[in-house]
C-alpha atoms as a PDB file:
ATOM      1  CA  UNK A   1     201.664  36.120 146.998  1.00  0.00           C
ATOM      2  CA  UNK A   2     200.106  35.955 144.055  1.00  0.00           C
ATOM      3  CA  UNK A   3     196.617  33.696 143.904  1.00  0.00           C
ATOM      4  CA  UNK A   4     196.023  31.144 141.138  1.00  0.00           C
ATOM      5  CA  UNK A   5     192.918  30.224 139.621  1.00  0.00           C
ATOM      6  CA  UNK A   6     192.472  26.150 139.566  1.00  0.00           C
ATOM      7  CA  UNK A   7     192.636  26.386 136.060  1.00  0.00           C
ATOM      8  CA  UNK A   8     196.406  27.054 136.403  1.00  0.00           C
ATOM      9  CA  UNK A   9     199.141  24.538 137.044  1.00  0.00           C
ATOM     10  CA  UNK A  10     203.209  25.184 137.719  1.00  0.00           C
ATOM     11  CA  UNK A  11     205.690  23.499 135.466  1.00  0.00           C
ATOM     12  CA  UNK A  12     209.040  24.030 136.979  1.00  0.00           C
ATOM     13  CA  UNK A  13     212.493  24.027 135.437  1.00  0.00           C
ATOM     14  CA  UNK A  14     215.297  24.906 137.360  1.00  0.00           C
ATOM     15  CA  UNK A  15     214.321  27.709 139.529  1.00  0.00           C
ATOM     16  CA  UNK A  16     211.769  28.994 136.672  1.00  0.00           C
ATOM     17  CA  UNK A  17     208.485  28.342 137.138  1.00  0.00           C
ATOM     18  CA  UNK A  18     205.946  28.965 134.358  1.00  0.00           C
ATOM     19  CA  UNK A  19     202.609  29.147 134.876  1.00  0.00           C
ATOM     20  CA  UNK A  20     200.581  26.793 132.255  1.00  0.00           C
ATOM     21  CA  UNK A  21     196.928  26.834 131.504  1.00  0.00           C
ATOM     22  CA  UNK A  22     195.691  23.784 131.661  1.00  0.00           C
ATOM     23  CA  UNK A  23     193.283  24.280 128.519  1.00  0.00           C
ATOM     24  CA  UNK A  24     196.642  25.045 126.642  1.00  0.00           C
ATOM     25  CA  UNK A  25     197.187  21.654 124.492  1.00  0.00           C
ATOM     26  CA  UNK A  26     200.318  20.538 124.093  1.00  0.00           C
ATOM     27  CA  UNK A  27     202.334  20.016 120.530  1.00  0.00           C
ATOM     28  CA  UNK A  28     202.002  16.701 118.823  1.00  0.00           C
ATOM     29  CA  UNK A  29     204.246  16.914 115.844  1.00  0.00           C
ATOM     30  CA  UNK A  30     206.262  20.516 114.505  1.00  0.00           C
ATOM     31  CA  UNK A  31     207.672  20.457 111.158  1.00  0.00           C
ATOM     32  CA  UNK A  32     210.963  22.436 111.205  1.00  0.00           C
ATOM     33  CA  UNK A  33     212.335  23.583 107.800  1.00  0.00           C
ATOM     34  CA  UNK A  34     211.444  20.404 106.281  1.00  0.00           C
ATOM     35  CA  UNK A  35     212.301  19.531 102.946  1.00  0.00           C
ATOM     36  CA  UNK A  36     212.104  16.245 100.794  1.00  0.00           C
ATOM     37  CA  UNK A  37     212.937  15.303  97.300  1.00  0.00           C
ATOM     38  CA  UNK A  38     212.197  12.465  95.201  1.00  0.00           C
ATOM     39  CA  UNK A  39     214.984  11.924  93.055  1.00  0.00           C
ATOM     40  CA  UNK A  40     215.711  15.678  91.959  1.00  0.00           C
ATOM     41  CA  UNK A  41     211.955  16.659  92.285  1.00  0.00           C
ATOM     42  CA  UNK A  42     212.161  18.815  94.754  1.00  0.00           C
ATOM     43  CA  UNK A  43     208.492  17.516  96.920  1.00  0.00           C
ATOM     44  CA  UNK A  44     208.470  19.988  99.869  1.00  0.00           C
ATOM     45  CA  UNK A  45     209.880  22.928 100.371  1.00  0.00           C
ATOM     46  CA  UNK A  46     210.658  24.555 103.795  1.00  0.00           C
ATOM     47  CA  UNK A  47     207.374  23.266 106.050  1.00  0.00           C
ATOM     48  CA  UNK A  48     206.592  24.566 109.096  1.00  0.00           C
ATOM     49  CA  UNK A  49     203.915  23.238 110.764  1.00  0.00           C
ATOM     50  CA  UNK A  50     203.486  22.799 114.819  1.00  0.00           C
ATOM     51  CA  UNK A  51     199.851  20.638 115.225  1.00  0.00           C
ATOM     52  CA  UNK A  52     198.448  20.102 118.822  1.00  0.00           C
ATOM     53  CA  UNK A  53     196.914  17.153 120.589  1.00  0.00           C
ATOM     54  CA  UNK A  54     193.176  16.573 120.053  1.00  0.00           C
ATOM     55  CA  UNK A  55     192.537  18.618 117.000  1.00  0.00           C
ATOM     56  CA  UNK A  56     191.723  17.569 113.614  1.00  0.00           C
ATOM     57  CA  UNK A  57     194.199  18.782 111.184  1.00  0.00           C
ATOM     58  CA  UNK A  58     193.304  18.906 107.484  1.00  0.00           C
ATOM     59  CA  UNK A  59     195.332  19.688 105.108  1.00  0.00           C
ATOM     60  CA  UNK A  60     194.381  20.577 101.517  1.00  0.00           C
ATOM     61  CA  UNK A  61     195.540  21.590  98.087  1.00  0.00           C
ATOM     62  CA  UNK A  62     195.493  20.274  94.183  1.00  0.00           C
ATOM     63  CA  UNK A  63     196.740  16.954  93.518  1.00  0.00           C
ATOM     64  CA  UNK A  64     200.581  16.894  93.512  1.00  0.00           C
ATOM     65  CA  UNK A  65     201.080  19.435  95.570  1.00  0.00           C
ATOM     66  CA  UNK A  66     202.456  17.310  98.763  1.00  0.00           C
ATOM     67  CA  UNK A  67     199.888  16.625 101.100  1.00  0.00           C
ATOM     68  CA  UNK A  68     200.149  12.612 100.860  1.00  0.00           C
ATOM     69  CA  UNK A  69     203.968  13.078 100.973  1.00  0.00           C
ATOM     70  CA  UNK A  70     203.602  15.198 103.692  1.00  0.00           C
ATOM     71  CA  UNK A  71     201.340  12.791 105.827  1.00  0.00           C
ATOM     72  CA  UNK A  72     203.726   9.992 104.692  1.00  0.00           C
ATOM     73  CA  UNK A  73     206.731  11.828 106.473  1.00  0.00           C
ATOM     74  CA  UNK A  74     205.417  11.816 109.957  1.00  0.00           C
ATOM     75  CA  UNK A  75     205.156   8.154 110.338  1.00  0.00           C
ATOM     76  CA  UNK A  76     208.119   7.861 107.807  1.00  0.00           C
ATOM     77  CA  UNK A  77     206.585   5.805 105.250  1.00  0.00           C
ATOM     78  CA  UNK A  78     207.670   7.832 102.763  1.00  0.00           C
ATOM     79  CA  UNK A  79     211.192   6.337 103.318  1.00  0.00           C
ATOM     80  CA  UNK A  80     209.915   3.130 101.660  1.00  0.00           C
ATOM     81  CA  UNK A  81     210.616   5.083  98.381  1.00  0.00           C
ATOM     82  CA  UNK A  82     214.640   4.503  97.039  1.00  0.00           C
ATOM     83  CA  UNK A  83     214.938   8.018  95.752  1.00  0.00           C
ATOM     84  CA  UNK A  84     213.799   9.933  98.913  1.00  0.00           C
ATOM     85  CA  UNK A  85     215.782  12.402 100.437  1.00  0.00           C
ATOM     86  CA  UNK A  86     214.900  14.703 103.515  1.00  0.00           C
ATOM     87  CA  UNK A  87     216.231  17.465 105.241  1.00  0.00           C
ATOM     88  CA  UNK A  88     215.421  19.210 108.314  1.00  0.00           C
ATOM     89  CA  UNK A  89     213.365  18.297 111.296  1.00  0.00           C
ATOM     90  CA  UNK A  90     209.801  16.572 112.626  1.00  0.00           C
ATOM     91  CA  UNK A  91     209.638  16.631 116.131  1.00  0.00           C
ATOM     92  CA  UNK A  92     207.255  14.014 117.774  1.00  0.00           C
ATOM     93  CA  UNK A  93     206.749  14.576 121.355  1.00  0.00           C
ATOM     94  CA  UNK A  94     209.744  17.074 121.025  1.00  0.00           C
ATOM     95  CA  UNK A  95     211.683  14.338 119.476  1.00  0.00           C
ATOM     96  CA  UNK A  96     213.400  14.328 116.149  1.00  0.00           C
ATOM     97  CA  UNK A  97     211.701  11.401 114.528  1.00  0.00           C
ATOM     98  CA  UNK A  98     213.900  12.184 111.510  1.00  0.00           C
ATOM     99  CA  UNK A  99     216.994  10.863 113.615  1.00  0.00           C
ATOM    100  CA  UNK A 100     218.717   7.779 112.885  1.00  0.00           C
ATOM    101  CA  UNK A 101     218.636   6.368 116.455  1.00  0.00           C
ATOM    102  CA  UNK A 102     214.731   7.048 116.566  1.00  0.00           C
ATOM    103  CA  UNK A 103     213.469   3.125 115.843  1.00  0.00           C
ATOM    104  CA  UNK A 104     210.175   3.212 113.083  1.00  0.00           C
ATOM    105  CA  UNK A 105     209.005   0.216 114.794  1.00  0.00           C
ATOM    106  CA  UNK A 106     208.110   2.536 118.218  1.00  0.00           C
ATOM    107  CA  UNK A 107     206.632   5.545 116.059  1.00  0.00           C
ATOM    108  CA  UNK A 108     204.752   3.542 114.330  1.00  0.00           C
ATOM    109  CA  UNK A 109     203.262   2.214 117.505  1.00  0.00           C
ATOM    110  CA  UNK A 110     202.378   5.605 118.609  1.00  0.00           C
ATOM    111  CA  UNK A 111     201.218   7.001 115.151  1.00  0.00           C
ATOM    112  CA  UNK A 112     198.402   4.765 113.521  1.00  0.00           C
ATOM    113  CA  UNK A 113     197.558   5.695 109.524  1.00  0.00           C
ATOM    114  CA  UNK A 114     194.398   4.754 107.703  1.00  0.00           C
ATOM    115  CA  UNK A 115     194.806   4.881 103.948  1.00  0.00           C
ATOM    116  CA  UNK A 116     192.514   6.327 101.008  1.00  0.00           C
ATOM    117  CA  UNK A 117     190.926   2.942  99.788  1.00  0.00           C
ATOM    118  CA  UNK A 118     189.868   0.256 102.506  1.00  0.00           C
ATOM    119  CA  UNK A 119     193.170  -2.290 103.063  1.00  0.00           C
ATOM    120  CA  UNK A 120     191.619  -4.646 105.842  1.00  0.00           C
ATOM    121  CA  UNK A 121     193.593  -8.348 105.673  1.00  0.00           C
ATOM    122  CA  UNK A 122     191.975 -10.825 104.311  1.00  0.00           C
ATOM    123  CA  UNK A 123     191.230 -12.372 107.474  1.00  0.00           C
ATOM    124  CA  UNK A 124     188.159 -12.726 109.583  1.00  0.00           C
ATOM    125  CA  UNK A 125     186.946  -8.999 110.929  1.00  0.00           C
ATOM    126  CA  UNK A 126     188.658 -10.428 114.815  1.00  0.00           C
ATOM    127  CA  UNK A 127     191.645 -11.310 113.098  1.00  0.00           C
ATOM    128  CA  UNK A 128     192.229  -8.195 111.707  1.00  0.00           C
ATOM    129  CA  UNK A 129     191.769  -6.570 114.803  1.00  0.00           C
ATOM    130  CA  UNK A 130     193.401  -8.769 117.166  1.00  0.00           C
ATOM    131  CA  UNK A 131     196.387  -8.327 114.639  1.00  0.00           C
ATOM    132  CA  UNK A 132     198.359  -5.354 116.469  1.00  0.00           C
ATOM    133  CA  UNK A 133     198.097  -6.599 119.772  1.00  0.00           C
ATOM    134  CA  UNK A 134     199.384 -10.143 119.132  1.00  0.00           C
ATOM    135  CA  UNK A 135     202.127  -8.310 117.297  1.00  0.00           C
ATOM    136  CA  UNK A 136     202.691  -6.629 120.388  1.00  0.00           C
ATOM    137  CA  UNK A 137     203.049  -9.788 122.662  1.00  0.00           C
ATOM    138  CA  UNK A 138     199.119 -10.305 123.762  1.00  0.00           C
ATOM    139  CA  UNK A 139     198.207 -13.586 123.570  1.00  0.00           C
ATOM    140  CA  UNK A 140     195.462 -13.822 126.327  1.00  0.00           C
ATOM    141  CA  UNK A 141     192.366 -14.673 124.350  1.00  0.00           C
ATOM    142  CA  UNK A 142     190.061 -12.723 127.003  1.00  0.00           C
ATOM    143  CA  UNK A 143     192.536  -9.921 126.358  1.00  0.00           C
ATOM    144  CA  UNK A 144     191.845  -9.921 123.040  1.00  0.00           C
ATOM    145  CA  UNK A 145     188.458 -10.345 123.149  1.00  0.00           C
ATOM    146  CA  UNK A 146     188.026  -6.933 125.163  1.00  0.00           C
ATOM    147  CA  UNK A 147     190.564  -5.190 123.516  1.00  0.00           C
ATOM    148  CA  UNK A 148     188.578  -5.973 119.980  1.00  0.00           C
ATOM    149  CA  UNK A 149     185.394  -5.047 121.147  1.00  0.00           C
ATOM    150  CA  UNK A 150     186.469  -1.808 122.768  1.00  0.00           C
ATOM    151  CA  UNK A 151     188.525  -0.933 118.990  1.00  0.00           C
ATOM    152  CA  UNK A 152     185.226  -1.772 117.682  1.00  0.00           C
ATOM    153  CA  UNK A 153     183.073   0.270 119.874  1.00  0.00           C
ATOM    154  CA  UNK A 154     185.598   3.024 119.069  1.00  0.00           C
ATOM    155  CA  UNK A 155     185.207   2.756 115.783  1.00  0.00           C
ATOM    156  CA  UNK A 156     181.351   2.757 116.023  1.00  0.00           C
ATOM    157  CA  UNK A 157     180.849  -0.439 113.931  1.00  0.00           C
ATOM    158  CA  UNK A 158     180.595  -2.873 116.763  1.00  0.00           C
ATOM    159  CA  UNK A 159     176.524  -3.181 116.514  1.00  0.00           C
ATOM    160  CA  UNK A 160     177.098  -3.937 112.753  1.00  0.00           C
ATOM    161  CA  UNK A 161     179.321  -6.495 113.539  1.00  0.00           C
ATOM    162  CA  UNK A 162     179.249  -8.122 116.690  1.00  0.00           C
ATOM    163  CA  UNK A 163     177.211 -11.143 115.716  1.00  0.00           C
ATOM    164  CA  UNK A 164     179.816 -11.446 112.378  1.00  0.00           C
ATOM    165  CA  UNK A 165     183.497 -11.747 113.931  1.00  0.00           C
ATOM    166  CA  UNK A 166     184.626 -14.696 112.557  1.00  0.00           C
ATOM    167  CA  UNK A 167     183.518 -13.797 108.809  1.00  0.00           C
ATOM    168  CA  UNK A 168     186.173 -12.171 106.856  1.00  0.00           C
ATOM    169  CA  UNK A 169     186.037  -8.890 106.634  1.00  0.00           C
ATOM    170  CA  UNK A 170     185.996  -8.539 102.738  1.00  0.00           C
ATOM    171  CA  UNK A 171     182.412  -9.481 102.979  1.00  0.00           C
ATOM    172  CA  UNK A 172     181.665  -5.981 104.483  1.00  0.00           C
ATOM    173  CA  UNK A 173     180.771  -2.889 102.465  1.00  0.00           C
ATOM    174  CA  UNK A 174     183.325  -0.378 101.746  1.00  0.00           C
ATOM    175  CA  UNK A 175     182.033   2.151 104.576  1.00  0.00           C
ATOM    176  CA  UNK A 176     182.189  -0.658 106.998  1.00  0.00           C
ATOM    177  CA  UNK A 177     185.803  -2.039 105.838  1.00  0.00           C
ATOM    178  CA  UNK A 178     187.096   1.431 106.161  1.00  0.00           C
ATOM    179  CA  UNK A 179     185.851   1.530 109.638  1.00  0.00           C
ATOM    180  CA  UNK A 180     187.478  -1.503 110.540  1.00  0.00           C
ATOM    181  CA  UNK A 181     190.610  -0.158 109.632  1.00  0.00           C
ATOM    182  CA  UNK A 182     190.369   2.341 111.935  1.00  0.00           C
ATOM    183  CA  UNK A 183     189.386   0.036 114.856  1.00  0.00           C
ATOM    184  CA  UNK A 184     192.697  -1.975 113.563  1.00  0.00           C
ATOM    185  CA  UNK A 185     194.420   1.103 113.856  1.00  0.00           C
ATOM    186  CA  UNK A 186     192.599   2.088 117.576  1.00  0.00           C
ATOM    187  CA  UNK A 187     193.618  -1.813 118.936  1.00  0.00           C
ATOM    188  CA  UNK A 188     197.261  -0.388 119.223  1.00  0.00           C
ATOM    189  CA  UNK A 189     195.988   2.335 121.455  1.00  0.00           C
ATOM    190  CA  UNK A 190     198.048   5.258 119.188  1.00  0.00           C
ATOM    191  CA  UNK A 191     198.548   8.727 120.108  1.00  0.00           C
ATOM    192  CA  UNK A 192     198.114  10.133 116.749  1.00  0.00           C
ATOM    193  CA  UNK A 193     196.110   9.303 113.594  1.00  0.00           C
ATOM    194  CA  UNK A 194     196.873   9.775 110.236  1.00  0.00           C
ATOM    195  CA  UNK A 195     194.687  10.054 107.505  1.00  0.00           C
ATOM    196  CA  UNK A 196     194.661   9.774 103.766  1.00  0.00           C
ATOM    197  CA  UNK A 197     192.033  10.867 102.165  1.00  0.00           C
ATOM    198  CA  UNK A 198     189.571   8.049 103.843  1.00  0.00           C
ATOM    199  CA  UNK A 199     186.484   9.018 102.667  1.00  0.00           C
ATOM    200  CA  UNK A 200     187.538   9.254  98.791  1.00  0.00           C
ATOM    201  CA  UNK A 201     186.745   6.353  98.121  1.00  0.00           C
ATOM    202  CA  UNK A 202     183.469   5.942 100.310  1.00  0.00           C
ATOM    203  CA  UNK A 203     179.660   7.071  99.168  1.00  0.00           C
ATOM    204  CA  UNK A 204     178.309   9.825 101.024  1.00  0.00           C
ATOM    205  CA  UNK A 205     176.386   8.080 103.769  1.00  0.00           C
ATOM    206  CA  UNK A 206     180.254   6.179 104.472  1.00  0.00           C
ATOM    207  CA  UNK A 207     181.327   9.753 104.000  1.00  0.00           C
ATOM    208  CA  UNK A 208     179.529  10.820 106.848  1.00  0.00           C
ATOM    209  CA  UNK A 209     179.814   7.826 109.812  1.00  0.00           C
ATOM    210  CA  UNK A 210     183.613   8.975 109.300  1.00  0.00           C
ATOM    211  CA  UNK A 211     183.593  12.328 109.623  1.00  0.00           C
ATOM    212  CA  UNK A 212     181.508  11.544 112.742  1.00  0.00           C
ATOM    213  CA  UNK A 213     183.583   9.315 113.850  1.00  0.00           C
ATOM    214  CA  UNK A 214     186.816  11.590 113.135  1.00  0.00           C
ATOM    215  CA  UNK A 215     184.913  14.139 115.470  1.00  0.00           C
ATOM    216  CA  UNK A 216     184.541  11.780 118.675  1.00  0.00           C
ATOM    217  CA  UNK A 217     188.083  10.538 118.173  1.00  0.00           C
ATOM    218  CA  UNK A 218     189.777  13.803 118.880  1.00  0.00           C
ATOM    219  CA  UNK A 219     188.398  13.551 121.889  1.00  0.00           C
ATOM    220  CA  UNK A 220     191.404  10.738 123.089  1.00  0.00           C
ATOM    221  CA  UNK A 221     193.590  11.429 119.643  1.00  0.00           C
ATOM    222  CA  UNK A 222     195.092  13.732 117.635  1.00  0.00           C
ATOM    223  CA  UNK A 223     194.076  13.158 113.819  1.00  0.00           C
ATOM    224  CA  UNK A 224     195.771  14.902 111.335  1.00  0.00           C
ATOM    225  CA  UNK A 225     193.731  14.021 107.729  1.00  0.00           C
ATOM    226  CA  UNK A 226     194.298  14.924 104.189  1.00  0.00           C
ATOM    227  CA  UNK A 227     191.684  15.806 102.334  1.00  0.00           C
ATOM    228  CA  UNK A 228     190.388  16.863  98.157  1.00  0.00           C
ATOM    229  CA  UNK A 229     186.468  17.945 100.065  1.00  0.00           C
ATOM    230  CA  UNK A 230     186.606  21.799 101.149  1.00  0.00           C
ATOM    231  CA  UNK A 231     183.507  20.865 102.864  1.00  0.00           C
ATOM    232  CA  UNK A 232     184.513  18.117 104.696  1.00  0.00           C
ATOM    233  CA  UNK A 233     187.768  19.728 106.219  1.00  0.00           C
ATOM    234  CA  UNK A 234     185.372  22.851 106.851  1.00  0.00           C
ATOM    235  CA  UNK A 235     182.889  20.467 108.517  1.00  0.00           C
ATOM    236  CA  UNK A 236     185.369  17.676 110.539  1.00  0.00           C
ATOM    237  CA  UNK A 237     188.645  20.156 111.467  1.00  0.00           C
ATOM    238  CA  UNK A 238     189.922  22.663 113.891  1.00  0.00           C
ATOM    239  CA  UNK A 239     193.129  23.741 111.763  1.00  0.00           C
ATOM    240  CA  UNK A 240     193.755  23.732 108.175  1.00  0.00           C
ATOM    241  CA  UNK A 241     197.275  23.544 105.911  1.00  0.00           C
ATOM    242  CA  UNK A 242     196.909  24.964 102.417  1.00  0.00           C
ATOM    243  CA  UNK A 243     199.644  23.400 100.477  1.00  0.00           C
ATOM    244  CA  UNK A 244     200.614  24.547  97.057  1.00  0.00           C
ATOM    245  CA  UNK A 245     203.506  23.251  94.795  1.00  0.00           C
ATOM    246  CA  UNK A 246     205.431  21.555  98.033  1.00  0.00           C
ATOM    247  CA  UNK A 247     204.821  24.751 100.141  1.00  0.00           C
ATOM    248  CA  UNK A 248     202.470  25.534 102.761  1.00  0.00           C
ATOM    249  CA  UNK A 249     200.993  28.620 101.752  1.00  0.00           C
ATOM    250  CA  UNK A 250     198.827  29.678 104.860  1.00  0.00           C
ATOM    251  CA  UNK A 251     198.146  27.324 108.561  1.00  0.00           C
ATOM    252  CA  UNK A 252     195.449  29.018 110.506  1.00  0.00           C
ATOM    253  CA  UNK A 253     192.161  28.153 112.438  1.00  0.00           C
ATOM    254  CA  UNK A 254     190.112  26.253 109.423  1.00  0.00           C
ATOM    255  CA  UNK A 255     186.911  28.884 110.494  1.00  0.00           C
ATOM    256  CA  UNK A 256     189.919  31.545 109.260  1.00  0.00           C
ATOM    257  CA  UNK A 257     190.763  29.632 106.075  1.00  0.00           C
ATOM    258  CA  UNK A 258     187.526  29.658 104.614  1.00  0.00           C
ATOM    259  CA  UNK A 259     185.918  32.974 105.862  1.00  0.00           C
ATOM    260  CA  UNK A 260     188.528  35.224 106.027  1.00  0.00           C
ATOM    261  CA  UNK A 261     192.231  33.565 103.904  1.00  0.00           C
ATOM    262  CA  UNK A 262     194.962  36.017 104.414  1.00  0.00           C
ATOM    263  CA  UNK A 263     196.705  34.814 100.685  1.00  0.00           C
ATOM    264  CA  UNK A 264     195.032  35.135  97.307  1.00  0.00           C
ATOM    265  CA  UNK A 265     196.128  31.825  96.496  1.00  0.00           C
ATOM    266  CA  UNK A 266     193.763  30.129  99.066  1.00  0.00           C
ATOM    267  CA  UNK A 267     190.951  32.160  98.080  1.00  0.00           C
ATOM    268  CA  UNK A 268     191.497  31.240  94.820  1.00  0.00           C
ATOM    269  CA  UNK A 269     191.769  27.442  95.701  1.00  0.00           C
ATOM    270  CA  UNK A 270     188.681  27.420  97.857  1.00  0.00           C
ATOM    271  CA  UNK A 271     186.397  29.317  95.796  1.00  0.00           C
ATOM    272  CA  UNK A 272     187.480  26.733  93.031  1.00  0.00           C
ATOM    273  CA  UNK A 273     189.218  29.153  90.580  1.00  0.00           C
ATOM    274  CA  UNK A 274     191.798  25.919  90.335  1.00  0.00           C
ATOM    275  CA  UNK A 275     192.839  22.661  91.609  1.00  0.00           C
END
C-alpha cells in the first residue's frame, strides 16, 4: 500500500481515485474558444484562458485591443451592448456562464467588478455599503453594522472612516472613494473580483494602498485586473494575458512575461516599442 504524504488528499469518481495536491488551486473561470463581435467588428478572437483561485490576473495590451471587453464578458456586462454577439464558452466554477439558463443576477453575486473611475452612490459611505446586503434580504441593523465594518476593514479604509459613516461618500478623495467601492463590492462576500483599470484614475500614493490592497485580497479572492502600468501588473500579479488586436498572444507566469516573453510581440509591447 502505497503511503501518502498529508499534503495529499483523494478525490474519487467512480472507482477512480486521483490523488490531488492540496497546494494545487482550483480553476476559477476558463475561456474556451471565445469569440465576440460588436456589430461586425470582430472584438475577440478565439481566447483561451483557464485563471485559478487566489491569483491576481493582469491582463495587458494597447488600447482597443480587448482587455475591457474581455473583463466585461465574465460577469456578462458586456451584454448590455445591442450589437454584441458571442460565441463559445466561459466556464465559472465549471459552469457555462454563457448559457441561457445561467441567471446574471447569481453571477453577479459571486463575481464583484470595480470600475476605472470611482462610481460610489451618492449616498452616505454606510449606505453605500450596506447597499448589497439589503439587496440581498438583510435587514438586521446589527447585521449590517458588522457586515460594513468588516467590508471596510477589508478594504483597509475603515480607520479613515469610521468616525465619518453617515457623510456621503462624495466628500472623500478619489483614493478613498475607490476603496469604498471595493468594500461595496467585498459586503456581497464574492468569489471573484474584477478589475478595470482602478488605479488609472488615482495619484500614485492611491496607486499604491490598491495595489496593496489587491495583494492581501488574493488571499480570500481571486482578482483578475486589467491594467495600461507594466509595472504595476509586474508588481501586484501572479499571471499575465498579453492581448493584441482581440487575441491573446502569450498567458504565462507574469515573472515569465517580463523576463523571459516567448513572442516578439510582447517584447516589443513591454519594452515600449508600441502601444
Amino acid at each position: 500500500m502505497v503511503k501518502l504524504s498529508v499534503k495529499d488528499v483523494y478525490v474519487a469518481k467512480g472507482q477512480n481515485l486521483k490523488v490531488v495536491s492540496k497546494e494545487e488551486k482550483q480553476t476559477v473561470y476558463h475561456s474556451k474558444k471565445l469569440n465576440l463581435w460588436y456589430g461586425e467588428h470582430h472584438a475577440l478572437k478565439d481566447i483561451d484562458l483557464e485563471m485559478k483561485e487566489n491569483e491576481v490576473t493582469a491582463i495587458i495590451g494597447p488600447s482597443g485591443c480587448g482587455k475591457s471587453t474581455y473583463i466585461k464578458t465574465l460577469n456578462r456586462m458586456v451584454e448590455l451592448v445591442p450589437s454584441v454577439c458571442t460565441q463559445g464558452e466561459i466556464l465559472y466554477r465549471e459552469r457555462n456562464i454563457l448559457d441561457n439558463k445561467y441567471q446574471v443576477e447569481e453571477l453577479r453575486t459571486k463575481v464583484g467588478m470595480v470600475f476605472q473611475k470611482p462610481n460610489p452612490f451618492p449616498k452616505s459611505i454606510y449606505d453605500n455599503i450596506a447597499y448589497g446586503p439589503r439587496i440581498h434580504g438583510i435587514k438586521n441593523k446589527k447585521v449590517l453594522d458588522e457586515i460594513v465594518e468588516k467590508s471596510l476593514r477589508g478594504a483597509a479604509i475603515w480607520d479613515e472612516v469610521k468616525d465619518r459613516l453617515n457623510q456621503n461618500a462624495y466628500g472623500l478623495s478619489g483614493g478613498q472613494q475607490q476603496r469604498i467601492c471595493i468594500a461595496r463590492c467585498l459586503a456581497i462576500e464574492p468569489d471573484v473580483i474584477l478589475m478595470d483599470e482602478p488605479t488609472s484614475a488615482l495619484d500614485p500614493i492611491s496607486t499604491l494602498k490598491v495595489e496593496e490592497l489587491v495583494q492581501e485580497l488574493k488571499e480570500n479572492f481571486s482578482i483578475i485586473i486589467v491594467t495600461h502600468n507594466m509595472q504595476q501588473a509586474a508588481r501586484i500579479s501572479d499571471k499575465t494575458a498579453f492581448f493584441l488586436n482581440g487575441e491573446v498572444i502569450e498567458y504565462e507566469a507574469t515573472n515569465h512575461i517580463f523576463s523571459t516573453p516567448t513572442d516578439k510581440r510582447t517584447e516589443d509591447y513591454i519594452s515600449g516599442r508600441f502601444g
